[in-house]
N, C-alpha and C. Protein backbone atom coordinates (compact mmCIF):
# COMPACT_ATOMS: atom_id res chain seq x y z
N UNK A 1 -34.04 -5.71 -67.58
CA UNK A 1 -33.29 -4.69 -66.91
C UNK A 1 -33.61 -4.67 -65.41
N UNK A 2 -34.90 -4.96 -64.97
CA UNK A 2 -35.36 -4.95 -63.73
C UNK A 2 -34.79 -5.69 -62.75
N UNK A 3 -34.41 -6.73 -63.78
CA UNK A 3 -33.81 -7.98 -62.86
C UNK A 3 -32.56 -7.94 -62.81
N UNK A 4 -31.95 -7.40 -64.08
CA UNK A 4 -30.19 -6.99 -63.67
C UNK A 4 -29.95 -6.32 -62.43
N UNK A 5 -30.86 -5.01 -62.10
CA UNK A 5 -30.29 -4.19 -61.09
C UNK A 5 -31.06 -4.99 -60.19
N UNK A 6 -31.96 -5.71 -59.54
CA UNK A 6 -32.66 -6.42 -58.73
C UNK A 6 -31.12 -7.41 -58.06
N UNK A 7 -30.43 -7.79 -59.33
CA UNK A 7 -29.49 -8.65 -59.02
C UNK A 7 -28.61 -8.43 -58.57
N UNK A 8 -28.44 -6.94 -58.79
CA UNK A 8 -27.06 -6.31 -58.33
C UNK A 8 -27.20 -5.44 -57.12
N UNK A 9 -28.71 -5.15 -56.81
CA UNK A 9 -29.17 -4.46 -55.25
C UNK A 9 -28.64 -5.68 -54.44
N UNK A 10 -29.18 -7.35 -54.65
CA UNK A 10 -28.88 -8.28 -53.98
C UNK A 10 -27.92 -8.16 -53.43
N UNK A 11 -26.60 -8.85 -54.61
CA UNK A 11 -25.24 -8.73 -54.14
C UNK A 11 -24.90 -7.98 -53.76
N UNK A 12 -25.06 -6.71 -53.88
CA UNK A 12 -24.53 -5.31 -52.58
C UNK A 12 -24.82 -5.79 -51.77
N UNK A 13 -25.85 -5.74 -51.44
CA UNK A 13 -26.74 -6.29 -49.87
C UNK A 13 -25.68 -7.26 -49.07
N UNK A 14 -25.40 -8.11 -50.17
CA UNK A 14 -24.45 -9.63 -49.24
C UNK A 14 -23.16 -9.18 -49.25
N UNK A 15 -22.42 -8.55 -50.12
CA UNK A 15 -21.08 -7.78 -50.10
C UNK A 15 -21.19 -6.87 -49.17
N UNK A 16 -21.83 -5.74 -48.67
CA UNK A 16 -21.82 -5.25 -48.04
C UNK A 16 -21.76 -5.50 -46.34
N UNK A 17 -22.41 -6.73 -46.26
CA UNK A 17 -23.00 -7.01 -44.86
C UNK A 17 -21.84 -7.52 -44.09
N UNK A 18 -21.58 -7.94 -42.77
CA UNK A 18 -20.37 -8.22 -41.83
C UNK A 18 -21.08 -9.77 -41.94
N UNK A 19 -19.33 -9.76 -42.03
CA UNK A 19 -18.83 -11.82 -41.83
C UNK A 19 -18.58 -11.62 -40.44
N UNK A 20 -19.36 -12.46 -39.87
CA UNK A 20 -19.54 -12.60 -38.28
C UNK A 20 -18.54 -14.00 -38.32
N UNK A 21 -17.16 -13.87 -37.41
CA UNK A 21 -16.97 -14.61 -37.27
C UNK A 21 -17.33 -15.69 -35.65
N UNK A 22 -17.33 -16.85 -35.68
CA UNK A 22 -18.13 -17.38 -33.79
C UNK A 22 -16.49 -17.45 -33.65
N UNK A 23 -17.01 -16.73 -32.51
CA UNK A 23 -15.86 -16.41 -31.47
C UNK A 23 -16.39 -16.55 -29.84
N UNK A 24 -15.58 -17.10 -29.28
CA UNK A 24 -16.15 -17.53 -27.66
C UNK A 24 -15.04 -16.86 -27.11
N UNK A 25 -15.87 -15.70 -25.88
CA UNK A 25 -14.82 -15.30 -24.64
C UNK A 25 -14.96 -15.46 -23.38
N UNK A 26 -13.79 -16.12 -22.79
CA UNK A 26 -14.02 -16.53 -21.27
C UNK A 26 -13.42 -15.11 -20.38
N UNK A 27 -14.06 -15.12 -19.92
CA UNK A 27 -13.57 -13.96 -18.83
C UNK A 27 -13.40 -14.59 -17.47
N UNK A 28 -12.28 -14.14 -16.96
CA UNK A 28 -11.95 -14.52 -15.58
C UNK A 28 -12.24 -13.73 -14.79
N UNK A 29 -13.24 -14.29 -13.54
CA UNK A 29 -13.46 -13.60 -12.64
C UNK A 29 -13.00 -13.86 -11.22
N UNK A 30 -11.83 -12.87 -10.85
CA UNK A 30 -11.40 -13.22 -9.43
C UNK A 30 -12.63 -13.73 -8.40
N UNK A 31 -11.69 -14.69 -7.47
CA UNK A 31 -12.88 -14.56 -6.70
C UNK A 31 -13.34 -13.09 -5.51
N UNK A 32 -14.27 -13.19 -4.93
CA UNK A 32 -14.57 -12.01 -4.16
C UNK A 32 -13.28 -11.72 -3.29
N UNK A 33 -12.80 -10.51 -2.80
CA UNK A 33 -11.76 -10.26 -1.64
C UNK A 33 -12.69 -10.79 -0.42
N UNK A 34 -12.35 -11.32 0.38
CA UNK A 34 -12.13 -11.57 1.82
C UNK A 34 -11.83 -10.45 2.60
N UNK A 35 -12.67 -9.15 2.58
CA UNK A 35 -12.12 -8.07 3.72
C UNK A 35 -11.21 -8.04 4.43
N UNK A 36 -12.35 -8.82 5.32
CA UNK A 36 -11.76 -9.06 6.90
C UNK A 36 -10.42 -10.15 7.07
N UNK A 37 -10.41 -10.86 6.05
CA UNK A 37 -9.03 -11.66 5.92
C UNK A 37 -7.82 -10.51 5.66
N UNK A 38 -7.89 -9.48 5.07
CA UNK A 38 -6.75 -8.72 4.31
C UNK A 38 -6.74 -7.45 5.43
N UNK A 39 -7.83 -7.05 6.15
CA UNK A 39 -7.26 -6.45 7.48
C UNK A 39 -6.73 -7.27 8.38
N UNK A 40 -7.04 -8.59 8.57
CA UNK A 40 -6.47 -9.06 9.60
C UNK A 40 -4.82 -9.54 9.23
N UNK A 41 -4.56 -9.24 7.96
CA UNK A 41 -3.06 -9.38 7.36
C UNK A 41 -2.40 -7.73 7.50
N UNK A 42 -3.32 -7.32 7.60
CA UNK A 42 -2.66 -6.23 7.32
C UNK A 42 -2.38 -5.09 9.02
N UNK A 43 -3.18 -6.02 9.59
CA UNK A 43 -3.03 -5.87 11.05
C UNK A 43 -1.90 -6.39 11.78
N UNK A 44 -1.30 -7.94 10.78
CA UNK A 44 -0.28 -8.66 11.59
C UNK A 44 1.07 -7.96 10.96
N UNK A 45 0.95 -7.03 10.24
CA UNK A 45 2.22 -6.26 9.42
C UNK A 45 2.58 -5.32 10.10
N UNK A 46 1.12 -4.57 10.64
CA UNK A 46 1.66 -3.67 11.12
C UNK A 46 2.14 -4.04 12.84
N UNK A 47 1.56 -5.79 13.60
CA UNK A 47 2.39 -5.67 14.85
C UNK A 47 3.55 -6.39 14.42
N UNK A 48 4.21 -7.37 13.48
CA UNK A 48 5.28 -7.58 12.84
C UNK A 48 6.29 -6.37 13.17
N UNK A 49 5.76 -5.21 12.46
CA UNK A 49 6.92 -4.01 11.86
C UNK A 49 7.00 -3.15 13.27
N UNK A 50 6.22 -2.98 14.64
CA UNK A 50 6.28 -2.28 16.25
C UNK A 50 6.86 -3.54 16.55
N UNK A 51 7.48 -4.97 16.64
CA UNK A 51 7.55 -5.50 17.29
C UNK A 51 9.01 -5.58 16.94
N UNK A 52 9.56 -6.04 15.54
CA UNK A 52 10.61 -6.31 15.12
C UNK A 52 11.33 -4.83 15.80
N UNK A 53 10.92 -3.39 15.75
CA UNK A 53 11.31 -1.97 16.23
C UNK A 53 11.77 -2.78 17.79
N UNK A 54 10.49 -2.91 18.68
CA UNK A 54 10.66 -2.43 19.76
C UNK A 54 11.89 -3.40 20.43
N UNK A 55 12.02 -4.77 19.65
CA UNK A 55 13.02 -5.90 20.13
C UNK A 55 14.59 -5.60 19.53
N UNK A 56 14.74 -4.26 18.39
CA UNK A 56 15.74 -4.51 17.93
C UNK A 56 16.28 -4.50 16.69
N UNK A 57 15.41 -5.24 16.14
CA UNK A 57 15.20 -6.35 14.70
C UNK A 57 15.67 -5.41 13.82
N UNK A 58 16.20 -4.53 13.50
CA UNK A 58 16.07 -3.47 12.35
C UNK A 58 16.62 -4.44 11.36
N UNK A 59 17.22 -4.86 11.03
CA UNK A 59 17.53 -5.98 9.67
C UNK A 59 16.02 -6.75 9.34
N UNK A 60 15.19 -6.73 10.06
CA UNK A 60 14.14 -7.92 10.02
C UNK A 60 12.66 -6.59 9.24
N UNK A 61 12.91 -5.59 9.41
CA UNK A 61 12.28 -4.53 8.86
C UNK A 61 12.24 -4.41 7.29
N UNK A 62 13.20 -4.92 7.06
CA UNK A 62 13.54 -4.93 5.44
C UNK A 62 12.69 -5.77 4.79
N UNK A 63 12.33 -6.57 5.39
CA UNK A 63 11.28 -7.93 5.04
C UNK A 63 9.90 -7.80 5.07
N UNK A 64 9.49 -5.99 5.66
CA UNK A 64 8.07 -5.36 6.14
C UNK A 64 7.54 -4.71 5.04
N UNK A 65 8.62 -4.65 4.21
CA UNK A 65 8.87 -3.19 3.49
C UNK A 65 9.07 -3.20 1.47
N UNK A 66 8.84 -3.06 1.03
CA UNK A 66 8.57 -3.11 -0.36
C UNK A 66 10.39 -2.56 -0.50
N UNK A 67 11.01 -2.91 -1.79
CA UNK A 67 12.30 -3.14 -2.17
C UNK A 67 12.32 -1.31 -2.89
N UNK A 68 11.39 -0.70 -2.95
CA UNK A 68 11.13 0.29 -3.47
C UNK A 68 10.90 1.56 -2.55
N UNK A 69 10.69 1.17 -1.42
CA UNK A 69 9.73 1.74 -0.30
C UNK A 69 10.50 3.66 -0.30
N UNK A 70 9.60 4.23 0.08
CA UNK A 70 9.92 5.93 0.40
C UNK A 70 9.05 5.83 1.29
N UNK A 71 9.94 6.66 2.30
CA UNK A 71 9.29 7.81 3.33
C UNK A 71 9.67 8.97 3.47
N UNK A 72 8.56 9.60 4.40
CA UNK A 72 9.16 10.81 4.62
C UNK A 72 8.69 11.30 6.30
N UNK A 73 9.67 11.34 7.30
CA UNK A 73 9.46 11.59 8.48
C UNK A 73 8.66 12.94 9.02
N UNK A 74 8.09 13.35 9.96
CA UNK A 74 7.90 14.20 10.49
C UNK A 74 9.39 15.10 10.20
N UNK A 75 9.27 16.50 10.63
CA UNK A 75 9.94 17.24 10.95
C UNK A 75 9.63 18.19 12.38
N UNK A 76 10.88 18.69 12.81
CA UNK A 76 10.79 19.41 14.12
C UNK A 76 12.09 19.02 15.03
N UNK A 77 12.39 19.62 16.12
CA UNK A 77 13.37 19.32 17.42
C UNK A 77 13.66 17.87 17.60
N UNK A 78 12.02 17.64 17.69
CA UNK A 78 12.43 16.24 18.54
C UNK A 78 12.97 15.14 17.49
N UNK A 79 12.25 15.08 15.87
CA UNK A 79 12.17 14.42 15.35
C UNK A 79 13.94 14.55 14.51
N UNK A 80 13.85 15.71 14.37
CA UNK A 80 15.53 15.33 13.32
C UNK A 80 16.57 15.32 14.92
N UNK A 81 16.41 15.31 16.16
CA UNK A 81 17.26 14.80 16.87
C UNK A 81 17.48 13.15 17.07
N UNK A 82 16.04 12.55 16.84
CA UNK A 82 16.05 10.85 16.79
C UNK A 82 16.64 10.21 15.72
N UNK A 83 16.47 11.41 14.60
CA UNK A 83 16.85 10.72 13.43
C UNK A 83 18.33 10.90 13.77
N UNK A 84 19.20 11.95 13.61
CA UNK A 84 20.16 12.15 14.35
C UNK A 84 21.28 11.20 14.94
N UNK A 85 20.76 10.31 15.72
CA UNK A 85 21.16 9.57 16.77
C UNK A 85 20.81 8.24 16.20
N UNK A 86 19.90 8.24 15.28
CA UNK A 86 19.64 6.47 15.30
C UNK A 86 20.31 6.32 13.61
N UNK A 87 21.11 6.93 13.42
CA UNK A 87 21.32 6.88 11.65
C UNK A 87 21.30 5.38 11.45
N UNK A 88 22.16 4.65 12.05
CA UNK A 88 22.87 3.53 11.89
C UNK A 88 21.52 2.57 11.75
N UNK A 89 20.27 3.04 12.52
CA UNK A 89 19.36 2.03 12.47
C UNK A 89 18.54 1.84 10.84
N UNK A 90 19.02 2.97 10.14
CA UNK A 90 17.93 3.61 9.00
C UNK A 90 17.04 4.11 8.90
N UNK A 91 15.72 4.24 8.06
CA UNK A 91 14.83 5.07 8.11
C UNK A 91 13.88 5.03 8.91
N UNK A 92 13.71 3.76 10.34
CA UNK A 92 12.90 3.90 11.24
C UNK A 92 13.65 3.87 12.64
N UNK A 93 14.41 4.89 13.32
CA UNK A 93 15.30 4.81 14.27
C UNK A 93 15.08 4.81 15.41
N UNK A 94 13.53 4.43 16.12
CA UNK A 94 12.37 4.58 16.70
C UNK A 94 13.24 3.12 17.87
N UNK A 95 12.87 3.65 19.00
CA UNK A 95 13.36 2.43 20.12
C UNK A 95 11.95 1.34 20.03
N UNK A 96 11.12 2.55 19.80
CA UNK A 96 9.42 1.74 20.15
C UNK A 96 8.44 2.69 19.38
N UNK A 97 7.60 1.88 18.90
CA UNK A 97 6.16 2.76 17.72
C UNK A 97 4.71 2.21 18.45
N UNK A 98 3.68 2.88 18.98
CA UNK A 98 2.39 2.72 19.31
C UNK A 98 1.76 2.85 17.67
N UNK A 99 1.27 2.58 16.97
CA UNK A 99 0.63 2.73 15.46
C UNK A 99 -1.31 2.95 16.15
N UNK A 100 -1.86 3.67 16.27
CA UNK A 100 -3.11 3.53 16.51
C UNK A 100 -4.06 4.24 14.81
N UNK A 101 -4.11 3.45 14.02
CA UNK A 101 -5.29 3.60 13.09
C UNK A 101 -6.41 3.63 13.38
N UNK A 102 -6.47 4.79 12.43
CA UNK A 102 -8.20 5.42 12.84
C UNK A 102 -9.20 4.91 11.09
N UNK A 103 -8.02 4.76 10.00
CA UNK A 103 -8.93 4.29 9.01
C UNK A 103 -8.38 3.21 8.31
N UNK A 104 -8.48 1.99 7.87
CA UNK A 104 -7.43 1.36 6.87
C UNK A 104 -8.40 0.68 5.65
N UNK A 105 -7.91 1.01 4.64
CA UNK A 105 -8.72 1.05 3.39
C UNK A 105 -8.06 0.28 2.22
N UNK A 106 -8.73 -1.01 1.66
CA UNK A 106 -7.99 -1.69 1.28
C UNK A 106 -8.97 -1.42 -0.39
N UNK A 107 -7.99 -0.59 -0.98
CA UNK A 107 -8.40 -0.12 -2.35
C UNK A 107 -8.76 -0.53 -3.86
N UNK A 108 -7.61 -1.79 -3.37
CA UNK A 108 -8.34 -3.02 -4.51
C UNK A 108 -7.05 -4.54 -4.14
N UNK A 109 -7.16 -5.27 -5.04
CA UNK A 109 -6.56 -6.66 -4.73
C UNK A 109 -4.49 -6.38 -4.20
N UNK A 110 -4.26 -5.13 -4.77
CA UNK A 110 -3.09 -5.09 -4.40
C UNK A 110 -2.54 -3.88 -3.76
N UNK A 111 -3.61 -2.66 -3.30
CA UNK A 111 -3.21 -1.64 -3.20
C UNK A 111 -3.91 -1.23 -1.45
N UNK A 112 -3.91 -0.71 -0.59
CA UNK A 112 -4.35 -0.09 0.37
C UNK A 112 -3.19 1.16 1.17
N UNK A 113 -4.51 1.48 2.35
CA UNK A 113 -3.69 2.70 2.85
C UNK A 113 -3.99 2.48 4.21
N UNK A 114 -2.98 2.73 5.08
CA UNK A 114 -3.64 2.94 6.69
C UNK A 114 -3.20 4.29 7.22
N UNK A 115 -4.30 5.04 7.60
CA UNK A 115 -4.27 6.90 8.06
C UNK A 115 -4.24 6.62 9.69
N UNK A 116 -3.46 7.46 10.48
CA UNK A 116 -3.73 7.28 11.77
C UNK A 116 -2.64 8.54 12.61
N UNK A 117 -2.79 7.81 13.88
CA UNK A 117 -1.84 8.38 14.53
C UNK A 117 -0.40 7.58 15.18
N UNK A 118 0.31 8.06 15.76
CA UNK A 118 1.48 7.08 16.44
C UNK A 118 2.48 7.53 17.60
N UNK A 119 2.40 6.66 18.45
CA UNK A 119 3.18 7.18 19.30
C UNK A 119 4.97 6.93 19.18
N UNK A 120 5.74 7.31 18.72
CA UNK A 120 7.09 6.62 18.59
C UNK A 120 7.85 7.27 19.96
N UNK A 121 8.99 5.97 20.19
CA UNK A 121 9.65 6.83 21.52
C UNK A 121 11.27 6.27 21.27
N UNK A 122 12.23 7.08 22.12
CA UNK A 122 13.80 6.99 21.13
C UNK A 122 14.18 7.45 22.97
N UNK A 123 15.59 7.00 22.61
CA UNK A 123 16.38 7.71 24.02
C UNK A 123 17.43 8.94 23.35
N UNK A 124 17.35 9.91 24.25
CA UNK A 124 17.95 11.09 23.94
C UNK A 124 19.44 10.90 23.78
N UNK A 125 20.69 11.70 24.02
CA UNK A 125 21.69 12.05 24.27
C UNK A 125 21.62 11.70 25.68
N UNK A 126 20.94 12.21 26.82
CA UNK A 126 21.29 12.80 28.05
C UNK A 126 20.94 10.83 28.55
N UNK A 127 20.34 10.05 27.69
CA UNK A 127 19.25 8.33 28.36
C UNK A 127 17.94 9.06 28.70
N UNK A 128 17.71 9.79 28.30
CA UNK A 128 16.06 10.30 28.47
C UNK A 128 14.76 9.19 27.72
N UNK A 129 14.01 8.48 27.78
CA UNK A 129 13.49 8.70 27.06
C UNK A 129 12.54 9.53 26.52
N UNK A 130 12.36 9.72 25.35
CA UNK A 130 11.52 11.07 24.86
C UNK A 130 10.53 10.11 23.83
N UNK A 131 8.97 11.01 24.53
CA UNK A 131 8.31 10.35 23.36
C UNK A 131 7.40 11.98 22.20
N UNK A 132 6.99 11.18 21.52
CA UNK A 132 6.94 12.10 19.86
C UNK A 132 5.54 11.56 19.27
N UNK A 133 4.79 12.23 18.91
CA UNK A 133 3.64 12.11 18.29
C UNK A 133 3.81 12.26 17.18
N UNK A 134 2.91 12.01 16.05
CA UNK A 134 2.42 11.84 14.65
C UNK A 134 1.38 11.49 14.18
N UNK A 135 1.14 12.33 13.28
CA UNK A 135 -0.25 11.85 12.13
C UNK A 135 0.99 10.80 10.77
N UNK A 136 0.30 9.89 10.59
CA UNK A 136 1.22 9.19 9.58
C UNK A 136 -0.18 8.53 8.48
N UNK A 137 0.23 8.75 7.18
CA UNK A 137 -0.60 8.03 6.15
C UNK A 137 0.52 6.97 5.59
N UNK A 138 -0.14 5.83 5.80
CA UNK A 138 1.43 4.70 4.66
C UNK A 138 0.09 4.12 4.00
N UNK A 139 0.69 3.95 2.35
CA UNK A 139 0.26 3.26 1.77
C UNK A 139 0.93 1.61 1.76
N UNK A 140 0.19 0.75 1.47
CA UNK A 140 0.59 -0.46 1.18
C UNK A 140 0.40 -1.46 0.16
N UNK A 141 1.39 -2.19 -0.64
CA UNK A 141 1.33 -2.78 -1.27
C UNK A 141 1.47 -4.00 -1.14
N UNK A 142 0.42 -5.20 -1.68
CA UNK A 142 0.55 -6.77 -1.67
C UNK A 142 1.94 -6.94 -2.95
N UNK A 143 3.15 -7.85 -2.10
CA UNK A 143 3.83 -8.22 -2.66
C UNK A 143 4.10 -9.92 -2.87
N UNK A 144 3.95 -10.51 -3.26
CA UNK A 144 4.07 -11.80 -3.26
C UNK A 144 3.34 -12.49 -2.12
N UNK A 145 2.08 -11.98 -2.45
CA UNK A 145 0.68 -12.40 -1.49
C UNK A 145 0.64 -11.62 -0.31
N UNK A 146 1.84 -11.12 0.02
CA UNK A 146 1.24 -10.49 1.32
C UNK A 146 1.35 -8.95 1.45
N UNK A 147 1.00 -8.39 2.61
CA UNK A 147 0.65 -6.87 2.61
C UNK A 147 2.58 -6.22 2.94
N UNK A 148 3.13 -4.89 2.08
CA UNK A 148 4.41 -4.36 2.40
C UNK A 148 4.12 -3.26 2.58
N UNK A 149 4.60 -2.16 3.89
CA UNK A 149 4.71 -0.93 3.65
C UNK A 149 5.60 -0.84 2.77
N UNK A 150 4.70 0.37 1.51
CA UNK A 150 5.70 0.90 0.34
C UNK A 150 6.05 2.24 0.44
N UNK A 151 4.86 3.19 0.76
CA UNK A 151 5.23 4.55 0.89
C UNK A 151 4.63 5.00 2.18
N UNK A 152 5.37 6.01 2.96
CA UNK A 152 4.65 6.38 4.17
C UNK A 152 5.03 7.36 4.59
N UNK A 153 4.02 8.81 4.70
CA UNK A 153 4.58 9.73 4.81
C UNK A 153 3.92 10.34 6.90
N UNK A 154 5.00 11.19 7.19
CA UNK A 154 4.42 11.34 8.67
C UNK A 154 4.03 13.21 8.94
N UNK A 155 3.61 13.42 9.90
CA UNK A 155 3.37 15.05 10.13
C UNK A 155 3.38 15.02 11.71
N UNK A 156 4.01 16.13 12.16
CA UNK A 156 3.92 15.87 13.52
C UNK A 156 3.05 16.54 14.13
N UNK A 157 2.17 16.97 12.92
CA UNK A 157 0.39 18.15 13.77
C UNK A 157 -0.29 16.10 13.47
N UNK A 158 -0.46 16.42 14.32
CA UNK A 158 -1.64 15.52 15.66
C UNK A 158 -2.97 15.58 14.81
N UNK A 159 -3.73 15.04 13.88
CA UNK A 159 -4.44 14.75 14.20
C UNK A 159 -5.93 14.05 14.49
């Protein structure tokens, strides 16, 4: 009898226990980001997107800009009068943009943000030109390797 249940503690023991199956996992590890490579891309976007403005280019803006992109402008006098007047140009109706960043933060392989200030300047009704301050946060997204403004919102408190 000792040995019946001796025999049958066994086989529990082995019925019970986990079938380990060998299994091998490779994990892929990106390589490290390059910082200073992805600010300095993300530096040539943002004189790309003041330059294509200040020459004209507004068709060439579309190419800066994620296929998805939202903004949202300042508000005030000066600002819904530029908008006003530049409809035809679209959502950046700006003759000329100073962009001066104070932080740009690149959040992971496809995501960042640049916080700052900006100088934008437009001609009035009268050929004035008028210039306009802003605090602006745009986020940015890597689209097919490179950096797009996607969302970017503006405030016209300074600061």
């Amino acid at each position: 009898m000792k040995r019946i249940g001796l025999s049958l503690l066994t086989v529990m023991l082995f019925a019970c226990g986990e079938v380990k199956e060998s299994t091998t996992t490779q994990e892929t590890v990106a390589p490290p980001m390059d910082i200073e490579k992805e600010l300095a891309a993300i530096t040539e976007l943002r004189t790309e997107f003041t330059t294509a403005l200040k020459e004209g280019r507004y068709e060439d803006i579309g190419k800066l800009v994620t296929p998805d992109a939202k903004t949202k402008h300042p508000g005030g006098l000066g600002w819904d009068e530029m908008f006003a007047l530049g409809q035809e140009r679209g959502r950046f109706p700006y003759d000329s943009i100073i962009m001066t960043p104070t932080e740009t933060i690149i959040m992971n392989d496809s995501m960042a943000y640049d916080w700052g200030t900006s100088r934008v300047y437009y001609t009035n009704k009268d050929d004035a030109v008028v210039e306009l301050q802003n605090s602006f946060l745009a986020i940015l997204k890597r689209v097919d390797g490179g950096w797009k403004l996607h969302r970017e919102v503006g405030s016209s408190t300074v600061e």
